[in-house]
Protein backbone atom coordinates (compact mmCIF):
# COMPACT_ATOMS: atom_id res chain seq x y z
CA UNK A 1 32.20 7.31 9.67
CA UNK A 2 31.93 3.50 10.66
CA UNK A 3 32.28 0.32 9.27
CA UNK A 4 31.44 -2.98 10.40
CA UNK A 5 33.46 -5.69 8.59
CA UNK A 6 32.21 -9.70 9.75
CA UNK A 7 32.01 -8.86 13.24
CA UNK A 8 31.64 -12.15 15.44
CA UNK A 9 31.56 -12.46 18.92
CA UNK A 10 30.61 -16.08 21.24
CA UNK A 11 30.01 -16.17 25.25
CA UNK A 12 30.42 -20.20 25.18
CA UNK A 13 28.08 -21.92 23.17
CA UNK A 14 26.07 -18.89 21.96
CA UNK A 15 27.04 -17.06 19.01
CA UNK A 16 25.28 -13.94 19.68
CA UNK A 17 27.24 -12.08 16.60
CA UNK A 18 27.29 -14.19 13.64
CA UNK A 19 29.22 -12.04 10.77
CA UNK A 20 27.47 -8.81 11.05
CA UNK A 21 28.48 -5.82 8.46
CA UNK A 22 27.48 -2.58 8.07
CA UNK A 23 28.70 1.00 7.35
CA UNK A 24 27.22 4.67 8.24
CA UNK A 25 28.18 7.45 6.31
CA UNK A 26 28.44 11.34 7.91
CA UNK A 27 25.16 12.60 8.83
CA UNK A 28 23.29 9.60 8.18
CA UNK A 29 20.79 7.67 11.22
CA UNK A 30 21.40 3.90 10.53
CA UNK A 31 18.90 2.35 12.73
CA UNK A 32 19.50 -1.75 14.27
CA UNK A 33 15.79 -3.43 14.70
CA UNK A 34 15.72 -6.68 16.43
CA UNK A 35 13.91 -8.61 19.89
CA UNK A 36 15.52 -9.23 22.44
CA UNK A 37 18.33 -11.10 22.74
CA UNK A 38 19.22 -10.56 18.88
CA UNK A 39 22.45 -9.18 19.10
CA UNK A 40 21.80 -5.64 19.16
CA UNK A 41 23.75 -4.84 22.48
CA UNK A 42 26.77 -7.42 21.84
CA UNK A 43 27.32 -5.35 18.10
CA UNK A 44 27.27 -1.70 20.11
CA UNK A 45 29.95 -2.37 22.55
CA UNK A 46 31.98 -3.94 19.86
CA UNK A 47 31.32 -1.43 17.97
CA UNK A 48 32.45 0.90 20.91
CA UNK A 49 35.25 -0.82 21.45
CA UNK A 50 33.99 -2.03 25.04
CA UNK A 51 33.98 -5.17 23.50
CA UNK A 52 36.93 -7.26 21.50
CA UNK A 53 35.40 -9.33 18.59
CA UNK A 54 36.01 -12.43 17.82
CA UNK A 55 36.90 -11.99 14.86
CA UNK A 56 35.63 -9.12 12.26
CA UNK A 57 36.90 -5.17 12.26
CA UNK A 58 35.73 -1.75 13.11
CA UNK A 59 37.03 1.64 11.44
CA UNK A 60 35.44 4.44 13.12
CA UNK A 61 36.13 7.35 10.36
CA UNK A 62 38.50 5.47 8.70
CA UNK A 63 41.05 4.16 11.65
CA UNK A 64 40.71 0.36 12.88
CA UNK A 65 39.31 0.69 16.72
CA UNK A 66 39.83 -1.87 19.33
CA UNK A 67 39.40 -1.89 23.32
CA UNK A 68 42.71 -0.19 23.26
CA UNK A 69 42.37 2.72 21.30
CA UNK A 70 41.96 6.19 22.17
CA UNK A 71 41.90 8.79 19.67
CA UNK A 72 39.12 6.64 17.78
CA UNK A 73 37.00 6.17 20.53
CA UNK A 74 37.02 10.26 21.22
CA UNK A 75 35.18 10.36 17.98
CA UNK A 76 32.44 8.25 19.15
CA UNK A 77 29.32 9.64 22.30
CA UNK A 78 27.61 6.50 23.75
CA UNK A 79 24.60 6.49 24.89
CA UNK A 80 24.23 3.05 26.74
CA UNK A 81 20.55 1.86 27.11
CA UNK A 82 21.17 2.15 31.58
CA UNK A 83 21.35 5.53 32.85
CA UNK A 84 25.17 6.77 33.66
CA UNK A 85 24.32 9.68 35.77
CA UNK A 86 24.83 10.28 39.21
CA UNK A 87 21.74 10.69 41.16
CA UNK A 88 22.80 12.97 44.04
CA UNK A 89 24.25 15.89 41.36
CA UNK A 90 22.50 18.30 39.87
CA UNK A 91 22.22 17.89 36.21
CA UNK A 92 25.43 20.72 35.60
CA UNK A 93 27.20 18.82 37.87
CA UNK A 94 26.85 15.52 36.07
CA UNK A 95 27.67 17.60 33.13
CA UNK A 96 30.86 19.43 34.12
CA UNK A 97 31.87 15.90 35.71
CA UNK A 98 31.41 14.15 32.60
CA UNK A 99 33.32 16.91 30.87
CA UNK A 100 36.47 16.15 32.68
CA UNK A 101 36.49 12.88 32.42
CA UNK A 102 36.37 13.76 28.39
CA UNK A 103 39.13 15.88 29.06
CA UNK A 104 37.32 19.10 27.90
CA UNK A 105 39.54 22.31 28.81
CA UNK A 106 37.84 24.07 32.22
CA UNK A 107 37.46 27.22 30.04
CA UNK A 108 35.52 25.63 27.87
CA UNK A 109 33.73 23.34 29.41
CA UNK A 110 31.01 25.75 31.10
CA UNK A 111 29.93 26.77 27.77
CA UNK A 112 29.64 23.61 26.61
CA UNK A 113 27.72 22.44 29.26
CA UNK A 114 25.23 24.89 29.20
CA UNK A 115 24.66 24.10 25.42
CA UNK A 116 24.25 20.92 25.92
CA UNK A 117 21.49 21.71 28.85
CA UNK A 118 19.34 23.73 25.71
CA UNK A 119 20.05 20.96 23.54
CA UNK A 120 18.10 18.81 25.91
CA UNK A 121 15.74 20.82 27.24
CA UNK A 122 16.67 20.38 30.59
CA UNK A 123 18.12 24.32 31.11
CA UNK A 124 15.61 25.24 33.52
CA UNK A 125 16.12 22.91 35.50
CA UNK A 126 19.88 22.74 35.73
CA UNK A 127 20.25 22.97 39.21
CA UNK A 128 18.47 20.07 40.62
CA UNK A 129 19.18 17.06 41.72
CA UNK A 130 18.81 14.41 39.43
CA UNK A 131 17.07 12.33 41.80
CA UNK A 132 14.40 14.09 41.43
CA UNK A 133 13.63 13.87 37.46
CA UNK A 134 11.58 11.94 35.58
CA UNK A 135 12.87 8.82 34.20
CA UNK A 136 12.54 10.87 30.84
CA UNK A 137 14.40 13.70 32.04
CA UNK A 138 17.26 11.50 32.78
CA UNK A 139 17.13 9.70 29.56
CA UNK A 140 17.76 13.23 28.01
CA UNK A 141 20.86 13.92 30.32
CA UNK A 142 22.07 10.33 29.78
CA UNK A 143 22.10 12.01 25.61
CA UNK A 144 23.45 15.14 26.39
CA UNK A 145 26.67 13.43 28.38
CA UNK A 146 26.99 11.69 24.99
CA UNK A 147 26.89 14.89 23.45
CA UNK A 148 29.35 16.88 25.50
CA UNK A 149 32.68 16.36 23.51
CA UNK A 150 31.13 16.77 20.12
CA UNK A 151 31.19 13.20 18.90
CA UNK A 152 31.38 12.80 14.97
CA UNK A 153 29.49 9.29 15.69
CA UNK A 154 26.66 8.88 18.04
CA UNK A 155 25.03 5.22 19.56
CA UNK A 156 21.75 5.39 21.16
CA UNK A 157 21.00 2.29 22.36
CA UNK A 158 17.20 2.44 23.01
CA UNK A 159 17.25 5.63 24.51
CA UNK A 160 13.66 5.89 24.38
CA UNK A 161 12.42 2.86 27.06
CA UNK A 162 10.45 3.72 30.05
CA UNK A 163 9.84 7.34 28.97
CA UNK A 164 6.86 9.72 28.97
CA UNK A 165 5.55 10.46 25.56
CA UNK A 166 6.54 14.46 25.76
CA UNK A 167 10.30 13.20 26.64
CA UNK A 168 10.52 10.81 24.11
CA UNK A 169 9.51 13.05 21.29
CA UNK A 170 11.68 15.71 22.45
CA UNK A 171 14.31 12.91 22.54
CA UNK A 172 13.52 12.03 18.70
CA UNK A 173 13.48 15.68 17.53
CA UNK A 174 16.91 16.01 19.27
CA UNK A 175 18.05 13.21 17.15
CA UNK A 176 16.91 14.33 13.97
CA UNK A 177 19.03 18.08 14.76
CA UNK A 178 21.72 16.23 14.96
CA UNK A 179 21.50 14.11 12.39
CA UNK A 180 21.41 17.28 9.93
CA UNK A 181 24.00 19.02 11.44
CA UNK A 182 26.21 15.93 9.98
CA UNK A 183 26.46 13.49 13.13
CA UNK A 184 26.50 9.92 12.18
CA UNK A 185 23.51 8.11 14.42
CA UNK A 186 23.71 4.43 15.49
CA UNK A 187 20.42 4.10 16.84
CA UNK A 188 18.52 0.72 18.27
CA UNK A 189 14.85 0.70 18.70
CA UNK A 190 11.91 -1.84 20.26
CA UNK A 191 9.58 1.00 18.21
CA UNK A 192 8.97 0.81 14.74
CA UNK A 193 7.39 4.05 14.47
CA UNK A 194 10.95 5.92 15.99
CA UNK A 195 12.43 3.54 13.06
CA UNK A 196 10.10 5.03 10.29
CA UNK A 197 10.38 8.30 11.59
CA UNK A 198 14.37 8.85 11.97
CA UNK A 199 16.25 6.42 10.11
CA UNK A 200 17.85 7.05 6.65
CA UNK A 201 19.05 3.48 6.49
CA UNK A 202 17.53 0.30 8.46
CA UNK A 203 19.46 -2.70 9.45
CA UNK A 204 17.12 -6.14 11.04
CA UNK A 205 18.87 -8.27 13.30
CA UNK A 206 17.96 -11.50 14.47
CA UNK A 207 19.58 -14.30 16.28
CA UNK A 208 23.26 -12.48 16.10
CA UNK A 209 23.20 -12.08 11.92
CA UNK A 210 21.92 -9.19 9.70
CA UNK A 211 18.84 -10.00 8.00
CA UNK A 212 18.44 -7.28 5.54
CA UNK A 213 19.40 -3.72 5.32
CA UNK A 214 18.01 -0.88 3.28
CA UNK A 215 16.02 2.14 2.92
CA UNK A 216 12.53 1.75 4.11
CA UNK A 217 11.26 1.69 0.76
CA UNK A 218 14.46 -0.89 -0.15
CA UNK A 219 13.11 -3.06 2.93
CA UNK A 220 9.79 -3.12 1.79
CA UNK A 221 10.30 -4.13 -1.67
CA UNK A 222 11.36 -7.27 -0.04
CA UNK A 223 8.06 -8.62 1.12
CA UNK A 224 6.69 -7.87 -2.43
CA UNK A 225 3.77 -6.63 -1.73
CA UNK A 226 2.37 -3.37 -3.32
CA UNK A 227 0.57 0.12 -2.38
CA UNK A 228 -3.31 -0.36 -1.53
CA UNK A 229 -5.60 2.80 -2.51
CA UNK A 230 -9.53 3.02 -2.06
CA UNK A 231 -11.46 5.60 -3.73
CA UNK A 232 -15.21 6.42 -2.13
CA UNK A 233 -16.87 8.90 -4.32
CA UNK A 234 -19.99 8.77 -6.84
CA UNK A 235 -20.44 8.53 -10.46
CA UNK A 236 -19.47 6.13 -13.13
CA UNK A 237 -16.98 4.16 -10.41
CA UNK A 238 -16.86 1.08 -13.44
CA UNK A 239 -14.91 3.64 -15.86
CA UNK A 240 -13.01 4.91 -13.60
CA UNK A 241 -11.70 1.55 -12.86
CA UNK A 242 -10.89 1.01 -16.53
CA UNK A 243 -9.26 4.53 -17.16
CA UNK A 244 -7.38 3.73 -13.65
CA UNK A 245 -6.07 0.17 -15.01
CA UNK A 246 -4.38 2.09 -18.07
CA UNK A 247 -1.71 3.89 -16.09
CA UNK A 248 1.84 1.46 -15.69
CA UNK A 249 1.64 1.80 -11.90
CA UNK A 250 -1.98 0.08 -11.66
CA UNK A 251 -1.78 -3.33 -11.27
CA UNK A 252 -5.25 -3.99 -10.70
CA UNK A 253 -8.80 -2.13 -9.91
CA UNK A 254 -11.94 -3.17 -9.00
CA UNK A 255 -15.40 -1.81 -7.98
CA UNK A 256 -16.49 -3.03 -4.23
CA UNK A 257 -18.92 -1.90 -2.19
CA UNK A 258 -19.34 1.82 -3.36
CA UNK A 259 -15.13 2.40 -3.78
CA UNK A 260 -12.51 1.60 -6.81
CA UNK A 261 -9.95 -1.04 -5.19
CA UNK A 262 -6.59 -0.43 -6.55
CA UNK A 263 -3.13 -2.02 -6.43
CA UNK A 264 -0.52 -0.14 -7.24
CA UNK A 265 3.14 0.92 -6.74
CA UNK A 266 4.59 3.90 -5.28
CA UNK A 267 1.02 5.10 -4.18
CA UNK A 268 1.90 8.63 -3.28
CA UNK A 269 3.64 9.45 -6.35
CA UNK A 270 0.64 8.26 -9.04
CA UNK A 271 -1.99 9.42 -5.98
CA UNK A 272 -2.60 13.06 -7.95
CA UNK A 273 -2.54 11.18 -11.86
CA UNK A 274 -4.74 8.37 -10.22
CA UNK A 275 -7.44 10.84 -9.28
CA UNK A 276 -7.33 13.19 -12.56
CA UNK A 277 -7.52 9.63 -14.20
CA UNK A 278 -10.94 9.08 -12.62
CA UNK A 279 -12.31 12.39 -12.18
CA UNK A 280 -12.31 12.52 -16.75
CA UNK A 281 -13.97 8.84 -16.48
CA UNK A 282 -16.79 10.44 -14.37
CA UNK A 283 -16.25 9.95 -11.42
CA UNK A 284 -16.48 12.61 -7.95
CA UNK A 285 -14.40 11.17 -5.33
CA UNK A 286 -14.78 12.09 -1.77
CA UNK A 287 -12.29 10.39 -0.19
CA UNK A 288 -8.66 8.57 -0.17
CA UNK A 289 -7.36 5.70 1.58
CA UNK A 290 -3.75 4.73 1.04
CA UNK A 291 -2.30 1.39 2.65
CA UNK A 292 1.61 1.66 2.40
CA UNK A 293 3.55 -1.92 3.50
CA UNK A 294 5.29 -0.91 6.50
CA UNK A 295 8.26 -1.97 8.39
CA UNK A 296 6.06 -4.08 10.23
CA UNK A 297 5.25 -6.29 7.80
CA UNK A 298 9.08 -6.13 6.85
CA UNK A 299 9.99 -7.36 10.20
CA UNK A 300 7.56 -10.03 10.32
CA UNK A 301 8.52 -11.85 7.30
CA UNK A 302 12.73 -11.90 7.48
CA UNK A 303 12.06 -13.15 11.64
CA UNK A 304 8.59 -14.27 12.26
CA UNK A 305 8.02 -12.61 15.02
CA UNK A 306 7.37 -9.02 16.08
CA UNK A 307 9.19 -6.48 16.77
CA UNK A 308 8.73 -6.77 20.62
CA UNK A 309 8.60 -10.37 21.51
């Protein structure tokens, strides 16, 4: 659905794109992870085509896109991290204005409209001013203007910021609908968890290149650290170490302070073999503790810095 080929783009002496590539396939949520001022912004409205690169392409389902195309760009909803709605309108009336600046037929566009209003949650209260929502009740009309011409590629740039926590997880299970009903999601996050929780692929940005790119468990791999598991329970704890340090995935175990200490890879896969392993050395566990490297962690060690500095 899009591909990013060595996109570059300079405002004077800052190169705040340095090269950047990347691809999304149909129904796939590629997320972009990066502070401030890393280039997130500068790559959407290229990728957009609000902004001319450089240097670099865009194909946007196949078909190069530049400021001056048209068809291409009808493929694509943006979501821009400000809010484009009109304050003074009701939410349908910011809808049905939207829809003719689209270009959707009149006969059609009521019924899409009032989709879109269920889609977002925001059908009861359709006839209101917008003024007078929440700032997370406007992020959700902000989406479903995006949403209105049935865009086969959709950016969210942040769309979570600033909102209550009911919004924003009505916001994220919004996403992942649309995500399975084969919409490609471009989606750029200060929140690691909305990362983890929505995103098939991962790109991390910082200071205008890409870092690394992967699934989460492709991402992680990178730091090279491994699964952590603590087992609390009574018995013989010292065989159950031993019989634990047999299986391929145990890289080492270790009795402390009334718990086997394992390292290990691809915790919740060996979790059940791990605890039929100790339960035949004698041992009655009571509880589990699983520490998983997380993107965190990922983040920290390609940029030095966290996610939100």
């Amino acid at each position: 659905m899009l591909d990013c080929i060595g996109l570059r783009k300079r405002f004077g002496k800052v190169e705040a794109v340095r090269g950047v590539n990347f691809q999304i396939a149909e129904g796939e949520t590629y997320g972009l992870l990066g502070p401030n001022g890393a280039g997130k912004t500068t790559t959407i409205s290229m990728v957009c085509g609000l902004l001319e690169p450089d240097s670099g392409d865009v194909l946007v389902v196949g078909q190069p896109l530049t400021t001056h195309s048209v068809a291409e760009k009808a493929a694509i909803g943006y979501v821009p991290q400000e809010l484009a709605i009109y304050p003074d309108l009701t939410a349908r009336e910011n809808l049905h204005f939207f829809a003719r600046l689209y270009g959707l037929a009149p006969d059609l566009a009521g019924a899409r409209v009032d989709e879109v209003l269920r889609v977002v949650g925001l059908g009861d209260r359709a006839s209101e001013q917008t003024k007078n929502f929440s700032g997370g009740m406007q992020r959700r009309l902000n989406i479903g203007i995006g949403l209105l011409h049935r865009p086969r590629l959709l950016f969210l740039d942040e769309p979570t910021v600033g909102v209550d926590p009911q919004s924003r997880n009505a916001i994220l299970e919004s996403v992942e609908k649309l995500s399975g009903e084969g919409m490609a999601v471009l989606y750029t996050t200060h929140y690691m968890e909305e990362a983890e929780r929505l995103c098939d692929r991962i790109g991390i940005v910082d200071l205008g290149e890409l870092k690394a790119e992967g699934t989460r468990a492709e991402l992680v791999s990178l730091v090279g650290e491994h699964d952590r598991v603590a087992l609390e329970g009574v018995g013989d704890l010292q065989a159950a170490a031993d019989a634990s340090r047999a299986l391929e995935e145990v890289r080492a175990a270790s009795v402390q302070d009334g718990a086997i200490q394992l390292i290990v890879d691809h915790a919740r896969s060996i979790l059940p073999e791990l605890l039929t392993t100790a339960s035949d050395a004698g041992m009655a566990v009571n509880s589990v503790d699983v520490h998983e490297p997380d993107l965190e962690a990922v983040f920290l060690h390609l940029t030095g810095k966290a996610l939100r500095d």
